[in-house]
PDB file of N, CA and C in Angstrom:
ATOM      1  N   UNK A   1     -20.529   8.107  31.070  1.00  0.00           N
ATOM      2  CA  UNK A   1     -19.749   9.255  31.484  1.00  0.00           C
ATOM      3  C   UNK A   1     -19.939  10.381  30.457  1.00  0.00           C
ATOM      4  N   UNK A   2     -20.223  11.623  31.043  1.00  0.00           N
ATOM      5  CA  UNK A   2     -20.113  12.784  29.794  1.00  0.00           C
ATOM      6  C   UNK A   2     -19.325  13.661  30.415  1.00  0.00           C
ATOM      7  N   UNK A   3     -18.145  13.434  29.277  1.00  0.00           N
ATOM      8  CA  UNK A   3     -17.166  14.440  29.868  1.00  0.00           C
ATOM      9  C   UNK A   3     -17.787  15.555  28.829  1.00  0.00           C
ATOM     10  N   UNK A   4     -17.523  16.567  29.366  1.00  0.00           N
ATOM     11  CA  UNK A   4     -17.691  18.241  28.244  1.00  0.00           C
ATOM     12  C   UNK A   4     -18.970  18.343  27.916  1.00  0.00           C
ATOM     13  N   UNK A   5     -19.967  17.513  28.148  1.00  0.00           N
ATOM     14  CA  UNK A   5     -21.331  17.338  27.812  1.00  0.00           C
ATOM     15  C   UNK A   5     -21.373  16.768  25.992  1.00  0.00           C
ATOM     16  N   UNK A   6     -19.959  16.263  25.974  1.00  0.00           N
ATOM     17  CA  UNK A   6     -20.471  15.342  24.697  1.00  0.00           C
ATOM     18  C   UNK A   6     -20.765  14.026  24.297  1.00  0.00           C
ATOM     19  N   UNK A   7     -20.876  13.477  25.717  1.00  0.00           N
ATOM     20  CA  UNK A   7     -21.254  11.879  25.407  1.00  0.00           C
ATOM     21  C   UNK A   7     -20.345  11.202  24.520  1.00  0.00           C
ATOM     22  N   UNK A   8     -21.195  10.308  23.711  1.00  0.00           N
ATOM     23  CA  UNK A   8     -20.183   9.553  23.422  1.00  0.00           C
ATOM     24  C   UNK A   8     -19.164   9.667  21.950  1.00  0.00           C
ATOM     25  N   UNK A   9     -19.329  10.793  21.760  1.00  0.00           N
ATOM     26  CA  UNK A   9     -18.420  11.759  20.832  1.00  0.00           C
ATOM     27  C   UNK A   9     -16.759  11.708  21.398  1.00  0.00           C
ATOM     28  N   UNK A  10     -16.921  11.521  22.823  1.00  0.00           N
ATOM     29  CA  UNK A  10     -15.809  12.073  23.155  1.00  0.00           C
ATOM     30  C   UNK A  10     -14.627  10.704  23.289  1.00  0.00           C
ATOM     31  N   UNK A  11     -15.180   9.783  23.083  1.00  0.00           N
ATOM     32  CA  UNK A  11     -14.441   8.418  22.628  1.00  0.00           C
ATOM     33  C   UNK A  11     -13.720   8.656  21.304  1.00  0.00           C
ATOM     34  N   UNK A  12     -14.480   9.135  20.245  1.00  0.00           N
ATOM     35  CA  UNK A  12     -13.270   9.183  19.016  1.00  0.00           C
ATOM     36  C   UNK A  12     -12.514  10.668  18.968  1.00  0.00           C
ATOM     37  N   UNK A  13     -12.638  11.582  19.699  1.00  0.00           N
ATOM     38  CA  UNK A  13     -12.311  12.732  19.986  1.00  0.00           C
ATOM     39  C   UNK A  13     -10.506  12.264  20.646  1.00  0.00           C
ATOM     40  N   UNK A  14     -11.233  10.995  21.947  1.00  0.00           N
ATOM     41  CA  UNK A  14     -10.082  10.678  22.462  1.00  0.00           C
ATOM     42  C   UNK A  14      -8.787   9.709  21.198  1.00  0.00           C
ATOM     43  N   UNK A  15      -9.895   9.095  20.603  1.00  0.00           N
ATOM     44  CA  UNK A  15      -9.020   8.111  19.599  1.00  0.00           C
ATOM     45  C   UNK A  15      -8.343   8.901  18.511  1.00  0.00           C
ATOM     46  N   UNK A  16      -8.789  10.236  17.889  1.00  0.00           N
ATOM     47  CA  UNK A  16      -8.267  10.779  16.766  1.00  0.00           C
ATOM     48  C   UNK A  16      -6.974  11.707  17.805  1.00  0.00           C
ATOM     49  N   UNK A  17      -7.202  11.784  18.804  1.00  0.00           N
ATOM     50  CA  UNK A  17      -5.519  12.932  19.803  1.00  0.00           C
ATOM     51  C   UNK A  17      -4.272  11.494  19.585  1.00  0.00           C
ATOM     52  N   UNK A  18      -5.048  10.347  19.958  1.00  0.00           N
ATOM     53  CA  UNK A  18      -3.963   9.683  19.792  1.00  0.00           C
ATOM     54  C   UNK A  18      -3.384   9.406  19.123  1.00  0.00           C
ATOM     55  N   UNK A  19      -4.075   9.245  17.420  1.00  0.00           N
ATOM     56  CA  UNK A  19      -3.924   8.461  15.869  1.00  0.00           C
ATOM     57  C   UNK A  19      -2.923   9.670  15.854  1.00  0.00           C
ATOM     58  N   UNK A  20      -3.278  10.920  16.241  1.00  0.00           N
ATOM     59  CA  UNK A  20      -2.547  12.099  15.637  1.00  0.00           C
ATOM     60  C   UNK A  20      -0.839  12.287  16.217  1.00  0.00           C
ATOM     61  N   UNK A  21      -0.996  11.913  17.522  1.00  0.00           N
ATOM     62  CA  UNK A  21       0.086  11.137  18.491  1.00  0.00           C
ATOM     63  C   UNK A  21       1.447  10.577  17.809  1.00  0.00           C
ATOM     64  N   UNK A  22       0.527   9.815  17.638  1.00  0.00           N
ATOM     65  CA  UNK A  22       1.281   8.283  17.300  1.00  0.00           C
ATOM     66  C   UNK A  22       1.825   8.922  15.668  1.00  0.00           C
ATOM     67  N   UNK A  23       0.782   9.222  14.726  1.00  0.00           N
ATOM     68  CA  UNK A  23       1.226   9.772  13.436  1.00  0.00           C
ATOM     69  C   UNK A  23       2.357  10.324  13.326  1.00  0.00           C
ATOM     70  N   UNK A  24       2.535  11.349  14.173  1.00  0.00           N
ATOM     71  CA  UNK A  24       3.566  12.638  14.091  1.00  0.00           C
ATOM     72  C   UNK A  24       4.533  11.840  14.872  1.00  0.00           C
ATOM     73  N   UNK A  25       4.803  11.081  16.196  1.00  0.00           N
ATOM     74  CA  UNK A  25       5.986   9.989  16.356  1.00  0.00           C
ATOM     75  C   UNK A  25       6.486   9.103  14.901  1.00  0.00           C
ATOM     76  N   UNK A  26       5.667   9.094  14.095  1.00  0.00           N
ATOM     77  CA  UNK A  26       6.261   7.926  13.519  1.00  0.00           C
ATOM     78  C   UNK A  26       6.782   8.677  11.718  1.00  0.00           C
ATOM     79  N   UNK A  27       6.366   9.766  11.842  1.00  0.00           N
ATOM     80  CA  UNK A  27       7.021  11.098  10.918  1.00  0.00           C
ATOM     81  C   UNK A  27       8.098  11.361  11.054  1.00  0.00           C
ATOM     82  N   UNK A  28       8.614  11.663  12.865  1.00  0.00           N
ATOM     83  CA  UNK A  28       9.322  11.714  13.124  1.00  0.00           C
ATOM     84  C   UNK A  28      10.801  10.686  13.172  1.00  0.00           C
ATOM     85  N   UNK A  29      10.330   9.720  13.820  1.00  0.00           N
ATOM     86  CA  UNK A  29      11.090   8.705  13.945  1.00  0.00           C
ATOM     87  C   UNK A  29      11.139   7.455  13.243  1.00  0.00           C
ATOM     88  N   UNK A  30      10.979   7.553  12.438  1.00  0.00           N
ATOM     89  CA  UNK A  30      11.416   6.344  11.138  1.00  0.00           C
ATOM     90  C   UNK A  30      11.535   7.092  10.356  1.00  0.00           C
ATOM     91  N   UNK A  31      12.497   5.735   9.625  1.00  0.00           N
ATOM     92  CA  UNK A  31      13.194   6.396   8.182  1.00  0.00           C
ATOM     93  C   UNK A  31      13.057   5.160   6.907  1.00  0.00           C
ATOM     94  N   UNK A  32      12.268   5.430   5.891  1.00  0.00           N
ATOM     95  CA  UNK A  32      12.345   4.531   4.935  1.00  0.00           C
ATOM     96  C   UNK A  32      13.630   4.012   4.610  1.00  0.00           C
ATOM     97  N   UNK A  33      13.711   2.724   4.237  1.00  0.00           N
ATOM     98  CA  UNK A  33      15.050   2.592   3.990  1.00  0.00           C
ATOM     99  C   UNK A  33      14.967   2.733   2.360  1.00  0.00           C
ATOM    100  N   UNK A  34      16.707   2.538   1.983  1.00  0.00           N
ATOM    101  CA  UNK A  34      16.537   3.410   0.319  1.00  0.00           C
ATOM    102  C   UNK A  34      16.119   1.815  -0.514  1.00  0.00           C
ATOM    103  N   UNK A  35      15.408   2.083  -1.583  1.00  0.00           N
ATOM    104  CA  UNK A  35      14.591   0.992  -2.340  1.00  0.00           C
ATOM    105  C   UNK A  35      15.897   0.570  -3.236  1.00  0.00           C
ATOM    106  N   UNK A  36      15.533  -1.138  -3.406  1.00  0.00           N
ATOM    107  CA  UNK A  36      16.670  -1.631  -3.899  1.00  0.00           C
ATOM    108  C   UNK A  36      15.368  -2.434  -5.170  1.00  0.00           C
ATOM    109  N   UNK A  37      16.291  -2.448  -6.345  1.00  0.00           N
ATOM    110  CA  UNK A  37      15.496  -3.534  -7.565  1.00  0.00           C
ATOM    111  C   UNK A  37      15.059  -4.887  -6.711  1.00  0.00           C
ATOM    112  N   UNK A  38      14.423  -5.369  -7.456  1.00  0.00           N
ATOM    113  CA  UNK A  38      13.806  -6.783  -7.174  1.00  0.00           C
ATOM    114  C   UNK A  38      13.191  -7.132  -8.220  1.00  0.00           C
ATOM    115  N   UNK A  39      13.424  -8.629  -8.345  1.00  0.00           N
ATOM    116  CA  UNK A  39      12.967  -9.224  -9.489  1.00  0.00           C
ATOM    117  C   UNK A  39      13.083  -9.674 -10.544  1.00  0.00           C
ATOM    118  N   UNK A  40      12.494  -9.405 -11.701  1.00  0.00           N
ATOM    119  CA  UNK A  40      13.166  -9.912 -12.881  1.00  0.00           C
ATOM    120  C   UNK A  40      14.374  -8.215 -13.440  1.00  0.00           C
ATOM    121  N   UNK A  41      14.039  -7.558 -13.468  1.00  0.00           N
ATOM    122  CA  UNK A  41      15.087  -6.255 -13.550  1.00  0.00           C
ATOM    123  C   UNK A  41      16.309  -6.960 -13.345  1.00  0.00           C
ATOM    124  N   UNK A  42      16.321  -6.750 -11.741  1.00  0.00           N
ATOM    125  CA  UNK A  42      17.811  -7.390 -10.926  1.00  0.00           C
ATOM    126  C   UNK A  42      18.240  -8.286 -11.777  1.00  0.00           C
ATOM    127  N   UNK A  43      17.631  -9.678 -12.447  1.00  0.00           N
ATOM    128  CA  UNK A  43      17.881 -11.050 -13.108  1.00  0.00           C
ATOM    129  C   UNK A  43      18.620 -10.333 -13.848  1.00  0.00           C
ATOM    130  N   UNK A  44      17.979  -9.232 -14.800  1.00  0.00           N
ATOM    131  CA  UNK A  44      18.597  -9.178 -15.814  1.00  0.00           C
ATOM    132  C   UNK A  44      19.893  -8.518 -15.953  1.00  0.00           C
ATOM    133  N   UNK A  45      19.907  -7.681 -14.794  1.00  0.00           N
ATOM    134  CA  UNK A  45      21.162  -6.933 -14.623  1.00  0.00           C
ATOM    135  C   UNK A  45      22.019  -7.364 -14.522  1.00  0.00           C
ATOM    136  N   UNK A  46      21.630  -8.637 -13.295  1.00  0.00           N
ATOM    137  CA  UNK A  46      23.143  -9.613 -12.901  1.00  0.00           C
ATOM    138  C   UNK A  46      23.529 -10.174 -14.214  1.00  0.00           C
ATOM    139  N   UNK A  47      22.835 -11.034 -15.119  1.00  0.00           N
ATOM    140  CA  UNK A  47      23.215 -11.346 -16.038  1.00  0.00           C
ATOM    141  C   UNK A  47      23.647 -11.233 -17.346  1.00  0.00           C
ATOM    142  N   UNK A  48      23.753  -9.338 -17.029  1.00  0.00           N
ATOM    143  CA  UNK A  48      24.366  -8.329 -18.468  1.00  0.00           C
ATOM    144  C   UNK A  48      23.722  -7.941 -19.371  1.00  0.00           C
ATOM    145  N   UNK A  49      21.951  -8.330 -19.037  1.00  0.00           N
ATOM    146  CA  UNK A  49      21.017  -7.915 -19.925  1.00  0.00           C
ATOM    147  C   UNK A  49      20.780  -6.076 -19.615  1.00  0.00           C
ATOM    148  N   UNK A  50      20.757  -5.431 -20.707  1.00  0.00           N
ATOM    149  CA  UNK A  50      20.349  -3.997 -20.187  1.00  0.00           C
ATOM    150  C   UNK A  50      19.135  -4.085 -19.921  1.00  0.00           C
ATOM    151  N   UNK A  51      18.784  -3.282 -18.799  1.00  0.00           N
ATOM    152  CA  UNK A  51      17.495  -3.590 -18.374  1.00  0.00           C
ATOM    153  C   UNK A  51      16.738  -2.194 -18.966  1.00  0.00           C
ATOM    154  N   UNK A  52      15.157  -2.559 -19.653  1.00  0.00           N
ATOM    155  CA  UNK A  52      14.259  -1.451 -20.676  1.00  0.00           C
ATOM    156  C   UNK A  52      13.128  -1.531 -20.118  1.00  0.00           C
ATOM    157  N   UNK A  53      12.285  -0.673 -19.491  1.00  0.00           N
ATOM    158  CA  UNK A  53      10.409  -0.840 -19.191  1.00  0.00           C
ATOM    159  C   UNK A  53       9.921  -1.758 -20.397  1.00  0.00           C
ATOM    160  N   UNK A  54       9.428  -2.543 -19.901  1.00  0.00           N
ATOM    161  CA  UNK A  54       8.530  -3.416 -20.371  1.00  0.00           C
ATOM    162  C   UNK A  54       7.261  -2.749 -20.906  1.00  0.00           C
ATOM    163  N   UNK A  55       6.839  -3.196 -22.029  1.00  0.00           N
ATOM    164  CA  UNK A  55       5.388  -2.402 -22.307  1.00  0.00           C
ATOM    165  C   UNK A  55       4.268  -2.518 -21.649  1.00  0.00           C
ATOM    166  N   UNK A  56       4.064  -2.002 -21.911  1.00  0.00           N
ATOM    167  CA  UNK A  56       2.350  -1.898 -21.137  1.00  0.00           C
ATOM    168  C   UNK A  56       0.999  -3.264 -21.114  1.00  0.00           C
ATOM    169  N   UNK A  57       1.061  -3.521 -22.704  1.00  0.00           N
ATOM    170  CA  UNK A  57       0.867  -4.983 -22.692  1.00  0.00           C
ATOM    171  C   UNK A  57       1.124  -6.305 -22.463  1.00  0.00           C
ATOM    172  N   UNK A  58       2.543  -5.880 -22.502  1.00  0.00           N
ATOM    173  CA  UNK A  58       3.198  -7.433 -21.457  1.00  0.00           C
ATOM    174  C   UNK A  58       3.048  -7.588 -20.383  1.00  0.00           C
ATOM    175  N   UNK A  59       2.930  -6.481 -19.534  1.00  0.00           N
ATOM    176  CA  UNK A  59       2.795  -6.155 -18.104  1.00  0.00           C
ATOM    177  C   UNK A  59       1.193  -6.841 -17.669  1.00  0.00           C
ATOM    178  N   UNK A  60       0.686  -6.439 -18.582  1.00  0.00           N
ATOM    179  CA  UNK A  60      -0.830  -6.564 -18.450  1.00  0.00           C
ATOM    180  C   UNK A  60      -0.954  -8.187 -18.941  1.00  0.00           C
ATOM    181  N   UNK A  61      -0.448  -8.996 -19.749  1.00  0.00           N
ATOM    182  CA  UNK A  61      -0.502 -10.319 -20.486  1.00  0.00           C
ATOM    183  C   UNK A  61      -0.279 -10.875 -19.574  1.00  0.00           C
ATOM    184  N   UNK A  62       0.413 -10.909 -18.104  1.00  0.00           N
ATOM    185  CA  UNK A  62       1.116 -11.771 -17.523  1.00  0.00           C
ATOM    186  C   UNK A  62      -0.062 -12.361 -16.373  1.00  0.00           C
ATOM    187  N   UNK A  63       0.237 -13.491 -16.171  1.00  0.00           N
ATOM    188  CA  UNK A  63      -1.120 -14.621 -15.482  1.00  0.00           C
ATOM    189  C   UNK A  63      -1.318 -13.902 -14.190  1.00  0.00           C
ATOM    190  N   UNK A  64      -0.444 -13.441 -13.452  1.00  0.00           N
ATOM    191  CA  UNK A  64      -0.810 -12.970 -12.489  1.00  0.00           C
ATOM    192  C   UNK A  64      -1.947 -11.628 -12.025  1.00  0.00           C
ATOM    193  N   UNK A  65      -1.662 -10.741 -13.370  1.00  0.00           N
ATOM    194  CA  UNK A  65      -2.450  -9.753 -13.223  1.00  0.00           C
ATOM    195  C   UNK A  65      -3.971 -10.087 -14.245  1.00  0.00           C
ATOM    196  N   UNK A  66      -3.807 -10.952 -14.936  1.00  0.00           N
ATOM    197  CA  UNK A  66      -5.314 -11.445 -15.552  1.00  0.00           C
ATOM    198  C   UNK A  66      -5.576 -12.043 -14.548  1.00  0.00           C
ATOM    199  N   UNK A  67      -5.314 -12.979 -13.404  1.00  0.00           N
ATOM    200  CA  UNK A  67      -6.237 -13.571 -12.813  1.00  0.00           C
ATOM    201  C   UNK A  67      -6.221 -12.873 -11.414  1.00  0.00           C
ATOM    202  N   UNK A  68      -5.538 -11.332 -11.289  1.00  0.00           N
ATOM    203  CA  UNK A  68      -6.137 -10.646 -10.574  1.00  0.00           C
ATOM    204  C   UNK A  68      -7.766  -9.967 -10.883  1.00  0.00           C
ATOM    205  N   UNK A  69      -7.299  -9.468 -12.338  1.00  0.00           N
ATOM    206  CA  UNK A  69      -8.391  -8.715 -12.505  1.00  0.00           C
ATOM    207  C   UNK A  69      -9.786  -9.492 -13.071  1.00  0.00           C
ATOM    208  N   UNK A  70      -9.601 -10.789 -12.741  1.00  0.00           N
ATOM    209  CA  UNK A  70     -10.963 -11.640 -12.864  1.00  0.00           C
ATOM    210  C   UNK A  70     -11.299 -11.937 -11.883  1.00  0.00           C
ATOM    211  N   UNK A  71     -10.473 -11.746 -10.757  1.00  0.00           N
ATOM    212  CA  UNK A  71     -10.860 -12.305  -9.149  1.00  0.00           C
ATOM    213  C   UNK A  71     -11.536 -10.786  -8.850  1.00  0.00           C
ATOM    214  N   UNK A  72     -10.761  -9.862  -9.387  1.00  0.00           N
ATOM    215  CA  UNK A  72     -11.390  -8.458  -8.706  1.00  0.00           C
ATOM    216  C   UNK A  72     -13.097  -8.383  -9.359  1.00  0.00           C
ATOM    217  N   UNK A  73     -13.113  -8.703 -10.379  1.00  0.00           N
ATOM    218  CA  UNK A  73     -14.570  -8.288 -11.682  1.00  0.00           C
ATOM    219  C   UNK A  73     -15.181  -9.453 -10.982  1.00  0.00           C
ATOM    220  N   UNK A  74     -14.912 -10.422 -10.439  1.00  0.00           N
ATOM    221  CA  UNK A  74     -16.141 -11.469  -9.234  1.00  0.00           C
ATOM    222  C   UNK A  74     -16.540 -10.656  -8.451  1.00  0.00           C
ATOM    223  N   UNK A  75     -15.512 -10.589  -7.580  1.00  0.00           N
ATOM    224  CA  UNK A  75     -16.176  -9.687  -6.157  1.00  0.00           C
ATOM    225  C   UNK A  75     -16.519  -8.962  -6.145  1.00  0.00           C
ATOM    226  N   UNK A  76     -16.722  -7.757  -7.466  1.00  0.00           N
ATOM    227  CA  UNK A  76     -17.188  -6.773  -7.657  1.00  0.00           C
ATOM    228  C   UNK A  76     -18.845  -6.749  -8.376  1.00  0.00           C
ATOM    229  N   UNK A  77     -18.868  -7.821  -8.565  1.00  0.00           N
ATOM    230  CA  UNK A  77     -20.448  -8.677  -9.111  1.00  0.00           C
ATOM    231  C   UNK A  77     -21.090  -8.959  -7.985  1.00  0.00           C
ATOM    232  N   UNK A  78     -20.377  -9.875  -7.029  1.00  0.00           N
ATOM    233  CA  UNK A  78     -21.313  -9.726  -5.807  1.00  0.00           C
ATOM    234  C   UNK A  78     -21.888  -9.175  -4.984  1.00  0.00           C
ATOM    235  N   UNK A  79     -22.767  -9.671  -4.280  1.00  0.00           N
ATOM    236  CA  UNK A  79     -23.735  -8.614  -3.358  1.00  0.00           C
ATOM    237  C   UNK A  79     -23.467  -8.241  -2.281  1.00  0.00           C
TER     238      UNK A  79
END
């Protein structure tokens, strides 16, 4: 089918009216809800600890984010 004489252009022509659609509905009509603590913060709050940002190196020391960033430096080696 060529609609407008653009062939098959006119498939993502049709897909980007809709993305744009749907975008601006959902601008419209939702509402983030308001962000609540989680985690160790909260722990500490409930339990009367004042809660302080953590440094930068502890953040970084912790197992979860070293064995992110060795899973990331693999896949980023591969082909």
């Amino acid at each position: 089918m060529n609609v407008y004489a653009q062939g098959w252009r006119m498939c993502y022509y049709g897909g980007g009216v809709v993305s744009v659609i749907i975008a601006i509905l959902t601008m419209t009509t939702l509402r983030e809800p308001e962000r609540k603590e989680i985690g160790e913060a909260q722990a500490q709050q409930e339990r009367g600890h004042p809660t302080a940002a953590p440094s930068t190196w502890r953040v970084i020391a912790q197992p979860r984010i070293i064995l992110l960033v060795i899973a990331a430096s693999i896949r980023h080696c591969g082909k």
